[in-house]
Protein backbone atom coordinates (compact mmCIF):
# COMPACT_ATOMS: atom_id res chain seq x y z
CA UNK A 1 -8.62 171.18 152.25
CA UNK A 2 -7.16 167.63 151.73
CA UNK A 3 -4.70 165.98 153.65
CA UNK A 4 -1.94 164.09 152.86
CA UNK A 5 -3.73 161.36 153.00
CA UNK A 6 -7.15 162.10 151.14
CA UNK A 7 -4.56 163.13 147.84
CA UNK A 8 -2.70 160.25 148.21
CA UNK A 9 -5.33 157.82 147.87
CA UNK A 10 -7.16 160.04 145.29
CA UNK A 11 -3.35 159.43 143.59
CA UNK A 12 -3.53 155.54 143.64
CA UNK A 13 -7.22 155.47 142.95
CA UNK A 14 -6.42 157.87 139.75
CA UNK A 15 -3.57 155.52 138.17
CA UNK A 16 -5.45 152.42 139.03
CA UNK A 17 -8.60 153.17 137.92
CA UNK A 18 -7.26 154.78 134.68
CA UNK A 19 -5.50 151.29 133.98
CA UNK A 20 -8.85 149.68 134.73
CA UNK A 21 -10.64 151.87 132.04
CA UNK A 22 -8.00 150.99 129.65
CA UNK A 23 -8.31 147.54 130.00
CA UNK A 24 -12.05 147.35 129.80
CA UNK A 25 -11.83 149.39 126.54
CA UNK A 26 -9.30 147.01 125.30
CA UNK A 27 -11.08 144.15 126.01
CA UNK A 28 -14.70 145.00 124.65
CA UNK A 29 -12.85 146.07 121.37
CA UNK A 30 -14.19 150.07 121.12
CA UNK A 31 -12.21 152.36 118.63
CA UNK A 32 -11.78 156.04 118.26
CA UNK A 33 -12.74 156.52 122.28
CA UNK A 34 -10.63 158.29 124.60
CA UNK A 35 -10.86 158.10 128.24
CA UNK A 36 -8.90 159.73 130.82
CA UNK A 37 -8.93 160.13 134.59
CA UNK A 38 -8.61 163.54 135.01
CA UNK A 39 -9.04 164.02 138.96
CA UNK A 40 -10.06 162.04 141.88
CA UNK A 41 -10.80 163.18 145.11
CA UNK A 42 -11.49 161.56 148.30
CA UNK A 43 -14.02 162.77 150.98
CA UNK A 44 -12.32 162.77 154.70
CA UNK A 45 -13.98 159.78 156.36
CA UNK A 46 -12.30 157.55 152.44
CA UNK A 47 -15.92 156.67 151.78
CA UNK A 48 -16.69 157.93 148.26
CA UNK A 49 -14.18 158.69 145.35
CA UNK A 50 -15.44 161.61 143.04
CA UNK A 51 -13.58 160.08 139.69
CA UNK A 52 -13.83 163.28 137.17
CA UNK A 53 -13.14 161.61 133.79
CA UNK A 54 -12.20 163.18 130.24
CA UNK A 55 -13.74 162.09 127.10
CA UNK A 56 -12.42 161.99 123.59
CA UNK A 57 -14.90 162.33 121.24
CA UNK A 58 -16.95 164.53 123.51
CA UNK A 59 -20.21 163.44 122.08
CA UNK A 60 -20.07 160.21 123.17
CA UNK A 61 -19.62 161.32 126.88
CA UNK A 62 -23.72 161.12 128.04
CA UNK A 63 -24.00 158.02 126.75
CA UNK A 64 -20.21 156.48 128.42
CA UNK A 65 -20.89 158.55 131.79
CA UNK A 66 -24.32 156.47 131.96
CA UNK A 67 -22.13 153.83 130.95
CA UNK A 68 -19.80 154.24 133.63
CA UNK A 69 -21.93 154.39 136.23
CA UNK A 70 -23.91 151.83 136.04
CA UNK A 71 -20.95 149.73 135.99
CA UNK A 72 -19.35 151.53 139.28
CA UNK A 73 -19.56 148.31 140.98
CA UNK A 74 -18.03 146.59 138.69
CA UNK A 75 -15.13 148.91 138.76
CA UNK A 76 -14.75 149.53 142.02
CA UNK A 77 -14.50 145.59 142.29
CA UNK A 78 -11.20 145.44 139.85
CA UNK A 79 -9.60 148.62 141.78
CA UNK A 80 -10.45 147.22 145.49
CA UNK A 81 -8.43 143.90 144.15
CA UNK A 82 -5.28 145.75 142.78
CA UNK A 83 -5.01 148.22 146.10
CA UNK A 84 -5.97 145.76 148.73
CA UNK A 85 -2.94 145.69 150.10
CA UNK A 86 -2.78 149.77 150.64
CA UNK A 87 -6.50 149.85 151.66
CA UNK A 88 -8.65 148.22 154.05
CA UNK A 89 -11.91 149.65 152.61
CA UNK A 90 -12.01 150.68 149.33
CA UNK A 91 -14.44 153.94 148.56
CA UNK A 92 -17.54 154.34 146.65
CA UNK A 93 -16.89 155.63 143.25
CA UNK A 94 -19.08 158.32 141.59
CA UNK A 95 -18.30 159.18 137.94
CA UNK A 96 -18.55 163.00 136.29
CA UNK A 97 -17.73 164.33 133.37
CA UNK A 98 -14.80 166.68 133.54
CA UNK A 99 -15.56 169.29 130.61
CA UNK A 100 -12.96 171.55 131.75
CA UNK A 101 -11.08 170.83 128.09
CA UNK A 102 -14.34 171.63 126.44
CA UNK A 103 -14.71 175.08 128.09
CA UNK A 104 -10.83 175.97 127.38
CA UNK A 105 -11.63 175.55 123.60
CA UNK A 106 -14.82 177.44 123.61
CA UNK A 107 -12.88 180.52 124.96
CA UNK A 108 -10.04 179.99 122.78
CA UNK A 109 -12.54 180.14 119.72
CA UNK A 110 -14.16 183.51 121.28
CA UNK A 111 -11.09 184.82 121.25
CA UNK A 112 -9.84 184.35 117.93
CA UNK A 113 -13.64 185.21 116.49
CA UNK A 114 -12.68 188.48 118.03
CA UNK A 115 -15.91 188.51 120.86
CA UNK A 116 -13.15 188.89 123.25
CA UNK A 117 -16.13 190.05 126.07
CA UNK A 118 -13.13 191.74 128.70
CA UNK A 119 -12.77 194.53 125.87
């Protein structure tokens, strides 16, 4: 379970790093690309950030994840400068995709095809 603390770092890391994202999209001119920070959580000791991101057009999201992560330093360094006055020691970041939105719509679809597998 996470304390107050844990989700309310997870909370500042979330908005920040979401603006971060933006901006770096922004700035290297991409179209049609959706990103969002869907979740972040923090382990106990506030060493490493689990970011759980959401993207639109899901193909792409392999390729942006690898993206991502190789450029977690990078990140982390433009997030550590916009909370360092509400951390002393800003966490690791680790990206994932979060395909919860993909897994709604596949059991939407199931159920309107009619293999509705509870009957």
């Amino acid at each position: 379970m996470e304390t107050k603390r844990q989700k309310r770092i997870a909370k500042i890391l979330q908005m920040d790093l979401a603006e971060v994202l933006q901006t770096a999209i922004r700035k290297n001119n991409v179209h049609n690309l959706i990103i969002t920070v869907s979740k972040v959580t923090v382990t106990p000791d506030l060493s490493l950030a689990r970011v759980f991101v959401s993207i639109f057009p899901s193909n792409k999201a392999k390729d942006l994840l690898t993206e991502l992560q190789n450029n977690s330093k990078v990140f982390k360094n433009e997030v550590a400068q916009r909370v360092k006055h509400q951390l002393r020691k800003m966490p690791e970041l680790t990206f994932f995709i979060d395909d919860s939105l993909d897994y709604i719509e596949k059991i939407d679809r199931e159920l309107k095809s009619g293999n509705n597998p509870i009957d």
